[in-house]
Each structure stands twice: as C-alpha cells, then as structure tokens.
Protein backbone atom coordinates (compact mmCIF):
# COMPACT_ATOMS: atom_id res chain seq x y z
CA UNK A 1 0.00 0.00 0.00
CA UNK A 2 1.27 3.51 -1.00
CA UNK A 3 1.15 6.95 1.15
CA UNK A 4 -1.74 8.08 -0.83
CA UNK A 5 -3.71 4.40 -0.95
CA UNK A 6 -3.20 4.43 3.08
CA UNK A 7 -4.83 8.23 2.96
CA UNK A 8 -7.58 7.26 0.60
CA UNK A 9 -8.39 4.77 3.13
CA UNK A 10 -8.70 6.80 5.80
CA UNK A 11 -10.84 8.70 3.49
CA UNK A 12 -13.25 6.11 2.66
CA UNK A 13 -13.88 4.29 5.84
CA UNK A 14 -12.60 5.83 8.89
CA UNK A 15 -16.75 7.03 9.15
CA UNK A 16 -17.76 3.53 8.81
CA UNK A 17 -15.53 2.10 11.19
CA UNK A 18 -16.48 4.84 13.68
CA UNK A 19 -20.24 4.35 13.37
CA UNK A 20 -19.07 0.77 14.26
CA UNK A 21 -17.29 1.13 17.05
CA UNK A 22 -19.74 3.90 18.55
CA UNK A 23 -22.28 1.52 18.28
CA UNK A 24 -21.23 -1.18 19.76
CA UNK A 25 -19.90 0.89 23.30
CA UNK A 26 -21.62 3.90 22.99
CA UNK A 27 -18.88 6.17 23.81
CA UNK A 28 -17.72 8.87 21.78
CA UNK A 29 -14.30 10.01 22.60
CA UNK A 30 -13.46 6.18 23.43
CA UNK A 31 -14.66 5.37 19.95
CA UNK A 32 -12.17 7.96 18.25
CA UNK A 33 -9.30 6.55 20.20
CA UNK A 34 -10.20 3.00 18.90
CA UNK A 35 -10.68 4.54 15.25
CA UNK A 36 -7.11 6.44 15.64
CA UNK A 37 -5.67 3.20 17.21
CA UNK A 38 -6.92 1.25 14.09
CA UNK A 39 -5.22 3.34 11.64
CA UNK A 40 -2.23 3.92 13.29
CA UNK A 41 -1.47 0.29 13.73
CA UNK A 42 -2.57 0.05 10.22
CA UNK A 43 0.04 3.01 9.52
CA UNK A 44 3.05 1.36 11.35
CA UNK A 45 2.19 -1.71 8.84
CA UNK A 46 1.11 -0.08 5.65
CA UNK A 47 4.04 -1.33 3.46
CA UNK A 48 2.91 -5.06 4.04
CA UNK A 49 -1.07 -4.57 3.68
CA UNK A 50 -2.57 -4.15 0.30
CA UNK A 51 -4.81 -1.99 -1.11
CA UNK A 52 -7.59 -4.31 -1.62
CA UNK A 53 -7.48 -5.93 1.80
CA UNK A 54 -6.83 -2.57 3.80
CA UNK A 55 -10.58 -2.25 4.76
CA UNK A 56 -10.63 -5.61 6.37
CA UNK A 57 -7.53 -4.97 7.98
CA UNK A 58 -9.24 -1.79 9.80
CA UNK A 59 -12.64 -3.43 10.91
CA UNK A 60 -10.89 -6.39 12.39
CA UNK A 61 -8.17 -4.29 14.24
CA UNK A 62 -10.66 -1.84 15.38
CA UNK A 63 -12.76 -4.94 16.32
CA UNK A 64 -9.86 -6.45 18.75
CA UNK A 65 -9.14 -3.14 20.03
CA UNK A 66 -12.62 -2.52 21.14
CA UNK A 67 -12.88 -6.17 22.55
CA UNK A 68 -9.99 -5.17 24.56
CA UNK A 69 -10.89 -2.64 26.01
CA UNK A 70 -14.95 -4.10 26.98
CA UNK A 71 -12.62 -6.63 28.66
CA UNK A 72 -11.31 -3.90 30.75
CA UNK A 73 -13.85 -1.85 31.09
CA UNK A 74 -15.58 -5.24 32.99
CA UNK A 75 -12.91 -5.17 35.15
CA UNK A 76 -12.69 -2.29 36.45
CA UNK A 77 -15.53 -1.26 38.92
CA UNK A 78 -16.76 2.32 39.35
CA UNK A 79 -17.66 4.05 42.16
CA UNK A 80 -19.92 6.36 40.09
CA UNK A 81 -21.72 4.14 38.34
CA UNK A 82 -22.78 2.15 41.39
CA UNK A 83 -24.55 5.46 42.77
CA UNK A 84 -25.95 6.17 39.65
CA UNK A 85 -27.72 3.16 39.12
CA UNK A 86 -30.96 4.44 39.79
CA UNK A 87 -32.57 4.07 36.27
CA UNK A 88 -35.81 6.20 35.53
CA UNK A 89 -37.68 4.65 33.00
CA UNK A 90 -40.87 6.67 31.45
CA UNK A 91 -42.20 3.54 30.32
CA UNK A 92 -42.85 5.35 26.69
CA UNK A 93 -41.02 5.27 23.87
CA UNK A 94 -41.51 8.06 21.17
CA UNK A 95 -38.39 7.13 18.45
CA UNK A 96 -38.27 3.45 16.86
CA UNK A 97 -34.35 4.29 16.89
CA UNK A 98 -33.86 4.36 20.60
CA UNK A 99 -36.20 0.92 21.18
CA UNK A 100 -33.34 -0.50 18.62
CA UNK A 101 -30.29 0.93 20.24
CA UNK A 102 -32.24 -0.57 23.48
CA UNK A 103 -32.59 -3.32 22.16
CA UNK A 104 -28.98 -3.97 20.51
CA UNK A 105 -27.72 -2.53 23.99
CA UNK A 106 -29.56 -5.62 25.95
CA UNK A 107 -27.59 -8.64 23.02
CA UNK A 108 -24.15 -10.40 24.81
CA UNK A 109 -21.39 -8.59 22.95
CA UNK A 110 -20.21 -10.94 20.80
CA UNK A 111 -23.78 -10.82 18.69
CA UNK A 112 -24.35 -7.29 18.92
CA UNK A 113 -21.03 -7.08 17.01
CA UNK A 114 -21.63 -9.31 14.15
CA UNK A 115 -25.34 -8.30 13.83
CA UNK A 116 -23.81 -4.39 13.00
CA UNK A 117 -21.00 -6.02 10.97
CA UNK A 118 -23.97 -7.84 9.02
CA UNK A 119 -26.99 -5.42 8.86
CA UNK A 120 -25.58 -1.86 9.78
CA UNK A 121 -22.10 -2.58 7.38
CA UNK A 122 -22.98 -5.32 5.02
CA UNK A 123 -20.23 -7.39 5.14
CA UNK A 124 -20.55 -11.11 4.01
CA UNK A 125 -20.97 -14.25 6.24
CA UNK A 126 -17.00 -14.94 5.15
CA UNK A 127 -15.51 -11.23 5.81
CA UNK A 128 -17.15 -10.74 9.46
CA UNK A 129 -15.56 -14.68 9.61
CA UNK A 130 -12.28 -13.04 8.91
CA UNK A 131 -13.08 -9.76 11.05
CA UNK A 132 -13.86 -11.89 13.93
CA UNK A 133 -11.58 -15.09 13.89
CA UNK A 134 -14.99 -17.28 13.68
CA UNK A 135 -15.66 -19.92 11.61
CA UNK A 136 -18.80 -18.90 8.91
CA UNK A 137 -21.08 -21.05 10.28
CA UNK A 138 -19.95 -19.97 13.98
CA UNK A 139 -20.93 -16.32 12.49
CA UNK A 140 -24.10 -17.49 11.20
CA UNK A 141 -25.60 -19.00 14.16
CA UNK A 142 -24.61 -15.75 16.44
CA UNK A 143 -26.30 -13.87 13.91
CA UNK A 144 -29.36 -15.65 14.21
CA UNK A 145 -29.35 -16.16 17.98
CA UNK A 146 -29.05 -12.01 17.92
CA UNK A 147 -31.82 -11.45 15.51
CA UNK A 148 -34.11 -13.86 17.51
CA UNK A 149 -33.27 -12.12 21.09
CA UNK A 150 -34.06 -8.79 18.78
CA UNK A 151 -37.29 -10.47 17.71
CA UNK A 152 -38.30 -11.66 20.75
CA UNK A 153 -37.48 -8.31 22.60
CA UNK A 154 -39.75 -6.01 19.94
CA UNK A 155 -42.64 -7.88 19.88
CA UNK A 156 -42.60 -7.61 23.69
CA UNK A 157 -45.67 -5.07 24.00
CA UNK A 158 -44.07 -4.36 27.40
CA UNK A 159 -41.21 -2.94 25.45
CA UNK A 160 -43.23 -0.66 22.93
CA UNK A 161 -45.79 0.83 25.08
C-alpha cells in the first residue's frame, strides 16, 4: 500500500468504522481513540497490507481493540456508576431508533457485534468470519441467535408501550 492508498483509506472508511465502534460501546471520545488506534497500527504496517485488503484490515483491528478494552472496562468497577444506578424509566417510547439501540444494547457482545457487521455494514458471512476469527457457520448462528433475542425483545408489547 502507498502513502496516498493508506490516505484514501482513511478517506473512505474511517466514518464507517467509527459508526461501528460507537455503536457497539456507545462512547464517543473512546470510539475515536479505537478509530485512531486502528489506523495507526494500520500506519506502522502499511508497506505489508494491500490496497484491496486494507478495509478488512481496519474493521478487524478496530474490532480487537474494542474487545480489549470491553474486557477492561468489565474489570474495572466504578464508584460512580454504582450510585448512579438508579434508572428512571418513562415507560414510553416516542423514536423506533432508541427501542433499537435498546434493544442492541440488551444482546451479549459478541452478537451485537456481528449483527452491526452484518446489517448496519454489510459485510458477508465470510468477511465478518475473517473480522472476527470465527468460523462462517460460527458467524451465522450468532447472527441468528441475535436477531431472535431482537425479535423476541420487539414484539414484547411491554417494550413498545
């Protein structure tokens, strides 16, 4: 890959890979710092990836980065967060959008992720394989488990009303 390939990537898909990321932990400034970590690992490397496969090369080491640092995040306990806890909940939902994020929000980690890769970025069965280190049909049957528990929560009517 060339100086001006490695830019034109950054160009292209430093928005998706964002969009990603901020979806799957909801945090901003933590998502840029994944994003920047992506491409700057991707920088340090650029001679040895291609062109072709540099898009790839971003999801899946923005993927790892952001699994490493949900890892941590478990880890670590908060003070703050265990005196916030006190959830208010209006118990009415105006915006299909946030009973989605809600819902996304509630799936284990590992299907929240492939179910973005899949719907939100279109990538194939065999690239989110490749993203993810999972076989296809490991990637398949996350996928479905995730749409089911998506299912399942949205035709709650507890959930819509």
């Amino acid at each position: 890959m060339t100086v001006a390939e490695y830019n034109n990537c950054v160009d292209s898909h430093s928005d998706h890979v964002y969009r990603f990321i901020l979806k799957n932990i909801r945090d901003e400034d933590t998502a840029m710092d994944i994003v920047q970590d992506a491409f700057e690992k991707m920088w340090t490397r650029f001679r040895e990836i291609s062109s072709g496969s540099a898009k790839s090369y971003l999801f899946t080491t923005a993927y790892h980065r952001m699994i490493d640092y949900t890892r941590k995040e478990k880890r670590i306990t908060r003070l703050d967060d265990s005196f916030e806890r006190t959830e208010s909940h209006t118990g009415h939902y105006s915006d299909l959008k946030e009973i989605l994020d809600e819902a996304l929000h509630r799936l284990p980690e590992i299907q929240k992720s492939l179910i973005l890769l899949r719907d939100y970025e279109g990538y194939s069965y065999e690239e989110i394989g490749e993203i993810t280190g999972l076989t296809e049909s490991q990637v398949k049957v996350y996928i479905f488990r995730g749409r089911m528990a998506l299912k399942n929560y949205l035709v709650s009517i507890e959930n819509l009303v």
